[in-house]
Every structure is written in C-alpha cells, then in structure tokens.
N, C-alpha and C. Protein backbone atom coordinates (compact mmCIF):
# COMPACT_ATOMS: atom_id res chain seq x y z
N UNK A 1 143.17 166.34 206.42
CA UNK A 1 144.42 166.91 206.74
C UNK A 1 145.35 165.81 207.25
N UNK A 2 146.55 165.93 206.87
CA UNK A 2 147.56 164.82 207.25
C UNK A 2 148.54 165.31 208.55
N UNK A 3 148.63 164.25 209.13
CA UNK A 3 149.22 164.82 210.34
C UNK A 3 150.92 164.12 209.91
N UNK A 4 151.85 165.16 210.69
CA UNK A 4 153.41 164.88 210.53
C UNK A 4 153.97 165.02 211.81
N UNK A 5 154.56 163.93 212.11
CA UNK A 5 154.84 163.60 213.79
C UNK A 5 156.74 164.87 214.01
N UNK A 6 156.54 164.80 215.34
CA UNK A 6 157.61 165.44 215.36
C UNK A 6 159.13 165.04 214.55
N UNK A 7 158.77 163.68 214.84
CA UNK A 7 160.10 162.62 214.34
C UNK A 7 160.60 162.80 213.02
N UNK A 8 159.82 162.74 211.74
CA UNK A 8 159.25 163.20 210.89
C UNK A 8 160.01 164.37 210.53
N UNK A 9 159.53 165.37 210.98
CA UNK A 9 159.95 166.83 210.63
C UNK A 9 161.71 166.79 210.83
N UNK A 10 161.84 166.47 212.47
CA UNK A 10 163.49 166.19 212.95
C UNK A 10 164.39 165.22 211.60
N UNK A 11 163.58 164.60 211.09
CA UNK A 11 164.80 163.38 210.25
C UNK A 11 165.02 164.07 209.44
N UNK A 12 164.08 165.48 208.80
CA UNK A 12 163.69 165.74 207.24
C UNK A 12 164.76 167.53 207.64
N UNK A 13 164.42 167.74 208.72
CA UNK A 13 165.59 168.42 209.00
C UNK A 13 167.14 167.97 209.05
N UNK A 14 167.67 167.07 210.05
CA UNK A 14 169.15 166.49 209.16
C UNK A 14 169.34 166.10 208.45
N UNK A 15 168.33 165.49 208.10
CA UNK A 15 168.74 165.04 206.27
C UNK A 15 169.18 166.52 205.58
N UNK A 16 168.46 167.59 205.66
CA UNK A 16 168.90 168.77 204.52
C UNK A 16 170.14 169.65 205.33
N UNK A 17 170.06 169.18 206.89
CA UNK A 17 171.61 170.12 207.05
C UNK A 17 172.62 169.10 207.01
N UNK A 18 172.74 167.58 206.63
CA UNK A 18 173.55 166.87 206.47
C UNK A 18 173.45 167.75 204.94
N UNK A 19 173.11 167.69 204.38
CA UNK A 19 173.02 167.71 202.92
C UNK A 19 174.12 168.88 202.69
N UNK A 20 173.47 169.95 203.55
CA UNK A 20 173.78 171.31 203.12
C UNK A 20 175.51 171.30 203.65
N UNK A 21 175.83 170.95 204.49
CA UNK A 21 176.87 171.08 205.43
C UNK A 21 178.00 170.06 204.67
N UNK A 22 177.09 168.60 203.80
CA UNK A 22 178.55 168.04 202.55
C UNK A 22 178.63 168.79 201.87
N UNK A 23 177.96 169.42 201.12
CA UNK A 23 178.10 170.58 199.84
C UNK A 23 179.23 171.78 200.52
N UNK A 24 179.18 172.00 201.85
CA UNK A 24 179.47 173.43 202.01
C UNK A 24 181.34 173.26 202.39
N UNK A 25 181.34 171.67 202.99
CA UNK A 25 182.46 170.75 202.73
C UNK A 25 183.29 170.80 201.81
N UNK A 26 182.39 170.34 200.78
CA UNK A 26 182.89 169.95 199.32
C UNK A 26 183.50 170.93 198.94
N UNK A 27 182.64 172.22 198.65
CA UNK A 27 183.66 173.51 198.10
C UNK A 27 184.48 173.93 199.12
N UNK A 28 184.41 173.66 200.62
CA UNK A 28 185.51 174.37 201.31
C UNK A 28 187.25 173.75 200.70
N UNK A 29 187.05 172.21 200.35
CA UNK A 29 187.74 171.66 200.02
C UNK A 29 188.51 171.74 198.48
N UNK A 30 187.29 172.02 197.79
CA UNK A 30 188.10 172.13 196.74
C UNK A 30 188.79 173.84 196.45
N UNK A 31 188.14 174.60 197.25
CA UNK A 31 188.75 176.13 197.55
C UNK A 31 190.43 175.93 197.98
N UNK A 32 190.26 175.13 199.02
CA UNK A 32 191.95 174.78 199.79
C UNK A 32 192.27 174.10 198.99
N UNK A 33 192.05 173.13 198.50
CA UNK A 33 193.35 172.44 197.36
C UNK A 33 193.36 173.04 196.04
N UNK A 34 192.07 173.64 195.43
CA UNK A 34 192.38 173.96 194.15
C UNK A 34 192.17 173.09 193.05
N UNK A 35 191.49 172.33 193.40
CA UNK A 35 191.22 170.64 192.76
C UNK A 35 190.15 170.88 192.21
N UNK A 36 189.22 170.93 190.66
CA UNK A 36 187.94 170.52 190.62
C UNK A 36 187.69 169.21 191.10
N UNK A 37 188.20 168.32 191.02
CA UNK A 37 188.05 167.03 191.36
C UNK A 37 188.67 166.68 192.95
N UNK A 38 188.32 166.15 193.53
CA UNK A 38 188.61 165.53 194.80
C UNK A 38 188.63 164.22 195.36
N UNK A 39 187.63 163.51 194.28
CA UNK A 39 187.21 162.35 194.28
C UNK A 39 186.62 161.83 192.98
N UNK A 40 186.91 160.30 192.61
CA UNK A 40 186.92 159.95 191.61
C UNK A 40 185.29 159.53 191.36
N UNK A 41 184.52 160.11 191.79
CA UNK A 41 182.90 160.42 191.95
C UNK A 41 182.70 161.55 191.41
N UNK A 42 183.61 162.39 191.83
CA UNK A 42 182.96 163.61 191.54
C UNK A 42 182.90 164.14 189.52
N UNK A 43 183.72 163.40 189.10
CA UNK A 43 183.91 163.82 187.74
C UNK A 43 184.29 162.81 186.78
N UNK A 44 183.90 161.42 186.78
CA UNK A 44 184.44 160.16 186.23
C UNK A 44 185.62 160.43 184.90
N UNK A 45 184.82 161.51 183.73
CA UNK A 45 185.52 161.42 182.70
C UNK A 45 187.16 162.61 182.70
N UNK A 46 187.08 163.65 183.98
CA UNK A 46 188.11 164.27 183.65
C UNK A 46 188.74 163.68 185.12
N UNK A 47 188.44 162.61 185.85
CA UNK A 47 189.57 161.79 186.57
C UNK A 47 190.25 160.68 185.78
N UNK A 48 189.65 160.47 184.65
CA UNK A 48 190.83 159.41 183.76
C UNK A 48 191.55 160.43 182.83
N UNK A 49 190.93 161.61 182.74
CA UNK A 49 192.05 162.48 181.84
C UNK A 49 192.88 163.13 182.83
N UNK A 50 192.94 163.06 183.97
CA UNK A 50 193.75 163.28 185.14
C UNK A 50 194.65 162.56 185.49
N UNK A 51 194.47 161.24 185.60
CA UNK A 51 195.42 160.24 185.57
C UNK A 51 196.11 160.03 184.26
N UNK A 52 195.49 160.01 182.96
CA UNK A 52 196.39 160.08 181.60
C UNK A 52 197.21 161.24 181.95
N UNK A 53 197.10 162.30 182.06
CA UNK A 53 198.00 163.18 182.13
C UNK A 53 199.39 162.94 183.40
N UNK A 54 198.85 162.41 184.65
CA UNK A 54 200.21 162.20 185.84
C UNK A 54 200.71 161.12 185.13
N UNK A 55 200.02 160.09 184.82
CA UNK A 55 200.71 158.99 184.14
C UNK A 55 201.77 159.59 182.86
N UNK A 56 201.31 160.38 182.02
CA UNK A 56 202.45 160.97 181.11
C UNK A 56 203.38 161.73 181.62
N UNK A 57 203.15 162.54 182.52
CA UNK A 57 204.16 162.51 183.39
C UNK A 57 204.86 162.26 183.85
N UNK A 58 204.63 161.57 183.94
CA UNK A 58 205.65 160.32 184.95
C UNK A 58 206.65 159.74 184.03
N UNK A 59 206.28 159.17 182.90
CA UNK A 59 206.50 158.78 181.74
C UNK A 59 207.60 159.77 181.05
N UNK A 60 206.94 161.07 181.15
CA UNK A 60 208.62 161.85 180.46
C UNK A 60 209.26 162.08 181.54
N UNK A 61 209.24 162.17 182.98
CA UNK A 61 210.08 162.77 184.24
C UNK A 61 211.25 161.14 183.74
N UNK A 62 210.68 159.84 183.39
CA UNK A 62 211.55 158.96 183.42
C UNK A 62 212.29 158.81 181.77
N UNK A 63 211.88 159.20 180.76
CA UNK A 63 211.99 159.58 179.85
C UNK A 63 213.65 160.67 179.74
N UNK A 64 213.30 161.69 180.42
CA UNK A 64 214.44 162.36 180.65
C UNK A 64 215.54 161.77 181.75
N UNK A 65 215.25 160.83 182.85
CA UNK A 65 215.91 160.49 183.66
C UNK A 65 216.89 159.67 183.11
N UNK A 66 216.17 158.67 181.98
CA UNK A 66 216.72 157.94 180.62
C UNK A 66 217.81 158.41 180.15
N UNK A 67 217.53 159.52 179.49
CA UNK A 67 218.35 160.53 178.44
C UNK A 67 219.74 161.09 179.41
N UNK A 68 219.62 161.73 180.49
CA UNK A 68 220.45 161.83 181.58
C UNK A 68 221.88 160.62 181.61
N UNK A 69 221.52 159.60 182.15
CA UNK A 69 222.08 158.42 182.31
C UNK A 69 222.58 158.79 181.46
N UNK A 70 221.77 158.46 180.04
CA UNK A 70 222.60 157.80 178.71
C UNK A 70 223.69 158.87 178.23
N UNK A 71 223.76 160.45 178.25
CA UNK A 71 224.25 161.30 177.94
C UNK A 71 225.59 160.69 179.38
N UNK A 72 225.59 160.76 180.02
CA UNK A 72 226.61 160.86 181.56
C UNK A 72 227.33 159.29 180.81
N UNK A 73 226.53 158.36 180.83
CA UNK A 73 227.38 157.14 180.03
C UNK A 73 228.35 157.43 178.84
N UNK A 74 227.51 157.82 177.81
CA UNK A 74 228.52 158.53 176.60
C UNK A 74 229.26 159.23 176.90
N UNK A 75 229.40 160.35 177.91
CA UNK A 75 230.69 161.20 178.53
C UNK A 75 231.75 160.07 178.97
N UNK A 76 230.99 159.62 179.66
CA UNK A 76 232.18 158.85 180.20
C UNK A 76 232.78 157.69 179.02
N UNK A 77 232.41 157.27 178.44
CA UNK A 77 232.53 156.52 177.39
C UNK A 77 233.66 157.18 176.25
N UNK A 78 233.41 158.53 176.39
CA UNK A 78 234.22 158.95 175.13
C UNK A 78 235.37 159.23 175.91
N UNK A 79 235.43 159.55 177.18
CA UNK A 79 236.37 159.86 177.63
C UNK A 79 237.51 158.70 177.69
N UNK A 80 236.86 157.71 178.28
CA UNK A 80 237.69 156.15 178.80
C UNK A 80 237.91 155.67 176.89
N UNK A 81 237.44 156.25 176.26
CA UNK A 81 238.10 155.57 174.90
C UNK A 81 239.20 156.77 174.18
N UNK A 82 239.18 158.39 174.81
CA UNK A 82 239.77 158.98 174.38
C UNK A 82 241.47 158.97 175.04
N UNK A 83 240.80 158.21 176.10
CA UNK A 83 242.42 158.08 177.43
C UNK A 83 243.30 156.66 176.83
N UNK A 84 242.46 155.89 176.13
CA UNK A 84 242.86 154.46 175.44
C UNK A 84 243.56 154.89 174.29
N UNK A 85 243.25 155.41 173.83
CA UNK A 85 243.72 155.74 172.31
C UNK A 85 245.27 156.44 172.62
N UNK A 86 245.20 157.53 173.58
CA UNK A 86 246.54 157.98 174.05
C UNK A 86 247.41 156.95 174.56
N UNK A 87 247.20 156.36 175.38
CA UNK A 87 248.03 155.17 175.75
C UNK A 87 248.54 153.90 174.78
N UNK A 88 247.34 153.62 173.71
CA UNK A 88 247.95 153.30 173.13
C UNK A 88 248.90 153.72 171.63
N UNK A 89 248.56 155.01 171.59
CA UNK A 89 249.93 156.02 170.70
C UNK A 89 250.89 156.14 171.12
N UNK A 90 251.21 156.47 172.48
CA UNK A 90 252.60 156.50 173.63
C UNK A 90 253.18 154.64 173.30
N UNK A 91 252.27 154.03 173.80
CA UNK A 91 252.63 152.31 173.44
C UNK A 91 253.38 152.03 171.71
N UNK A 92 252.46 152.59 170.74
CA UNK A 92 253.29 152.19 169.63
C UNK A 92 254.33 153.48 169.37
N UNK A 93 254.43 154.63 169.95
CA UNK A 93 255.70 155.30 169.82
C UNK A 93 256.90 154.62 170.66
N UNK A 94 256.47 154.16 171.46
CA UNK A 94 257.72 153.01 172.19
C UNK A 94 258.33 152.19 171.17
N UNK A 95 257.22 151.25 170.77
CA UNK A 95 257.67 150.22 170.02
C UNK A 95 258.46 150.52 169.03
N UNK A 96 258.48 151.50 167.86
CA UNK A 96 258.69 152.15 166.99
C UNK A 96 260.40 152.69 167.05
N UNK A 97 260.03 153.20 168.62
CA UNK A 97 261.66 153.93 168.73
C UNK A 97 262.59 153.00 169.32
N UNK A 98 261.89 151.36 169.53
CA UNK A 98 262.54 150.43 170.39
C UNK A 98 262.95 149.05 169.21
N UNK A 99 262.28 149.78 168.07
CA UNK A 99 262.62 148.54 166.89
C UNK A 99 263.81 148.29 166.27
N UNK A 100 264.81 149.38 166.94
CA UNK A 100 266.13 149.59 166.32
C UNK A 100 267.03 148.79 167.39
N UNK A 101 268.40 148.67 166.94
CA UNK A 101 269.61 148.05 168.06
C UNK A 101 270.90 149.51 168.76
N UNK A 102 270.03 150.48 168.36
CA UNK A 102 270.36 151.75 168.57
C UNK A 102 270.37 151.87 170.51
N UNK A 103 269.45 151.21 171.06
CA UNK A 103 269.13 151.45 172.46
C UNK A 103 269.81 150.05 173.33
N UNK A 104 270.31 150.10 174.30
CA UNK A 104 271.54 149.41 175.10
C UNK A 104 270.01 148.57 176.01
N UNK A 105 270.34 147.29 176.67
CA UNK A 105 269.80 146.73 177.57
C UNK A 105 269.02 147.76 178.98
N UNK A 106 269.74 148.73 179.23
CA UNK A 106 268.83 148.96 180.40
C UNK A 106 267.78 150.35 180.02
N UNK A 107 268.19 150.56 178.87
CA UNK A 107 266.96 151.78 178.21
C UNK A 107 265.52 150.86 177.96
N UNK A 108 266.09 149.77 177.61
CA UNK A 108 265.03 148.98 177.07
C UNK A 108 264.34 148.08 178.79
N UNK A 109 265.00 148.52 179.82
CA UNK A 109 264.50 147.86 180.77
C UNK A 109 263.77 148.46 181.64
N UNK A 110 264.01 150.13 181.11
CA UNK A 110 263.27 151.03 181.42
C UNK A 110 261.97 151.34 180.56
N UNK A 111 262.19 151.36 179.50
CA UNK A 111 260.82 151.24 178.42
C UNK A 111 259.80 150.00 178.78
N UNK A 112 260.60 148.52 178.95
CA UNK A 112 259.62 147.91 179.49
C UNK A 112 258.53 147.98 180.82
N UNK A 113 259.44 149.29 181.69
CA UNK A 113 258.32 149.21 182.97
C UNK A 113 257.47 150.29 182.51
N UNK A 114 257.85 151.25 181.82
CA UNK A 114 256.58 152.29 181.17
C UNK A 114 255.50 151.49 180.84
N UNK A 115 255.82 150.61 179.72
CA UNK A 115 254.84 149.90 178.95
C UNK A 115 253.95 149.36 180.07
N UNK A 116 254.29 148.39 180.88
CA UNK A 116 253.71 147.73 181.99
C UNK A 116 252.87 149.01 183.15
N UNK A 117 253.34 150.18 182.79
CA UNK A 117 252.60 151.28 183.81
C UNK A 117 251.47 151.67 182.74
N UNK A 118 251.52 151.68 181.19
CA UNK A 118 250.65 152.02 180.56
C UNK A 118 249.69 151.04 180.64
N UNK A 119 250.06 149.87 180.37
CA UNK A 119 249.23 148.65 180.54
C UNK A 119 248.28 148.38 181.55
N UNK A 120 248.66 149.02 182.82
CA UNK A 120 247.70 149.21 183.98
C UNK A 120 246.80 150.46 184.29
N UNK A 121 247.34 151.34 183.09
CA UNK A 121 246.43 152.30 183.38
C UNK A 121 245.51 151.78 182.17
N UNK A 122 245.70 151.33 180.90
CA UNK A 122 244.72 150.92 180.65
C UNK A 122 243.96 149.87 180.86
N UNK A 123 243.97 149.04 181.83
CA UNK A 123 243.08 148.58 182.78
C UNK A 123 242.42 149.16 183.32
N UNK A 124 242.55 149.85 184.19
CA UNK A 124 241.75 150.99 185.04
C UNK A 124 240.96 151.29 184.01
N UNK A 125 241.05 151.93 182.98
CA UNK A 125 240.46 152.64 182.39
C UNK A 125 239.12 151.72 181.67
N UNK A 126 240.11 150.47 181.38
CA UNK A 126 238.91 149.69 180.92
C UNK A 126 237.78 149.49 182.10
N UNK A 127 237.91 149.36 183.41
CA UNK A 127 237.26 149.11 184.46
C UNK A 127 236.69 149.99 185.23
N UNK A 128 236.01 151.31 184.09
CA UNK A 128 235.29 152.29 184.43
C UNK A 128 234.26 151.69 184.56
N UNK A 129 233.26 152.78 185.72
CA UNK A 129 232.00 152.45 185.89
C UNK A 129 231.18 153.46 186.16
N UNK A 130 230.02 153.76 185.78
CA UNK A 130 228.72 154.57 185.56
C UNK A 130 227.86 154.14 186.77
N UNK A 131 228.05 154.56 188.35
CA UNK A 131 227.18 153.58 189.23
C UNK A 131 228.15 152.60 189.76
N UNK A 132 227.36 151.39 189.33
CA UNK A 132 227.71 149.67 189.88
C UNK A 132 227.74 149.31 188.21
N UNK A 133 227.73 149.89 187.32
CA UNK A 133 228.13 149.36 185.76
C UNK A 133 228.94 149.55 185.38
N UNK A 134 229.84 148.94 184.58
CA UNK A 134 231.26 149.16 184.05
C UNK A 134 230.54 149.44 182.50
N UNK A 135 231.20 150.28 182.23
CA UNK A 135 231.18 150.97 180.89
C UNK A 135 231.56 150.14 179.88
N UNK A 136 232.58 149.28 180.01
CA UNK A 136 232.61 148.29 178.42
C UNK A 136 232.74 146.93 178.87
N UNK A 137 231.65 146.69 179.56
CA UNK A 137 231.48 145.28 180.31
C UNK A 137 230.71 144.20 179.15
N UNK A 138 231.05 143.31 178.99
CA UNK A 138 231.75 142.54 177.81
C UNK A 138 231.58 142.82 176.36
N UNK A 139 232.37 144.04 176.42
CA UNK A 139 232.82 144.27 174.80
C UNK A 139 234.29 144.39 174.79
C-alpha cells in the first residue's frame, strides 16, 4: 500500500480548484464581453481571421474617409471654377462694350475699377482652400 502525505493531497487539491476557478473565469468573461476569443491562445486560427477582418475595417472606415474629402474637394472645386467662369464673362462683356469710342473717359474709369474688383475676386477665389490646402495649388 502506498502512502500519500498530507502535502500531497493539499497541492493536488489547488491545483484542481486553481484549475476549476480559470475555467469558471474564462466563461465568466467571455459571457460579459461576448467574445469567443479573449486571448490570442485561446483560438490561434480565428484570432488572425479577427484581425483580417478589424484590419479591413479599418481599411474601408479610411477608404470612405478618402471618398468624403475627395467628393467635398470636387464641390468645392466646381464651385471656385463655376465663380471663375462668371467673372470672367462679366470681364469680356466689359471689354466688348468698351471696344468702341462710344464711351467718354470717366465711364471707362469706372469700368476700369470693376475690372480691378473682378480681378480680386478672382484671386480669392483662386486662393480657395479644403483645410490647410488650396484647391488649385500649382495649376
């Protein structure tokens, strides 16, 4: 007959309520989060299909963040070229009605400060910006 010291019995006992008490852990935990996984132990092959998936994620959240920008750029873009185009139709209807000797010195001294007010608004306009970017920065 083999004898088993008290010590013995005591280790072989926490060993199985350590045991029992991680397990009882483990599912308390994954009950509250909802996680099969908790740890990258617990399931090797569906924690890299876990991370492929946040990683694609991530990937279209910036994907669309992309598309955003670029749509808000083109708004603004069509706009600052649709405000150019007017200014410069008003500009060659000047010129046009100013090509004749029909108009006296101070009509024409008045047409010149229009022109010079159009001229600065299309500046401005060229010196739109999206952010800290100017919209037709060197084109």
């Amino acid at each position: 007959m083999t004898r088993v010291s008290e010590g013995s019995n005591k280790a072989s006992l926490n060993f199985s309520l350590n045991k029992v008490k991680k397990r009882l852990e483990d599912l308390q935990l994954k009950g509250t989060t909802l996680n099969k996984i908790s740890r990258p132990s617990d399931n090797a092959i569906s924690n890299i299909e876990a991370l492929a998936i946040t990683s694609l994620n991530e990937d279209n959240k910036q994907f669309q963040r992309n598309a955003d920008y670029a749509l808000l750029t083109l708004g603004i873009t069509e706009k600052a070229i649709s405000g150019l185009t007017d200014i410069l139709s008003k500009a060659k209807e000047l010129a046009i009605s100013q090509s004749s000797d029909f108009y006296d010195h101070e009509i024409r001294k008045n047409v010149a400060a229009e022109v010079r007010q159009l001229h600065k608004e299309a500046i401005s306009i060229a010196n739109k910006r999206v952010g800290t970017k100017y919209v037709f920065s060197g084109f």
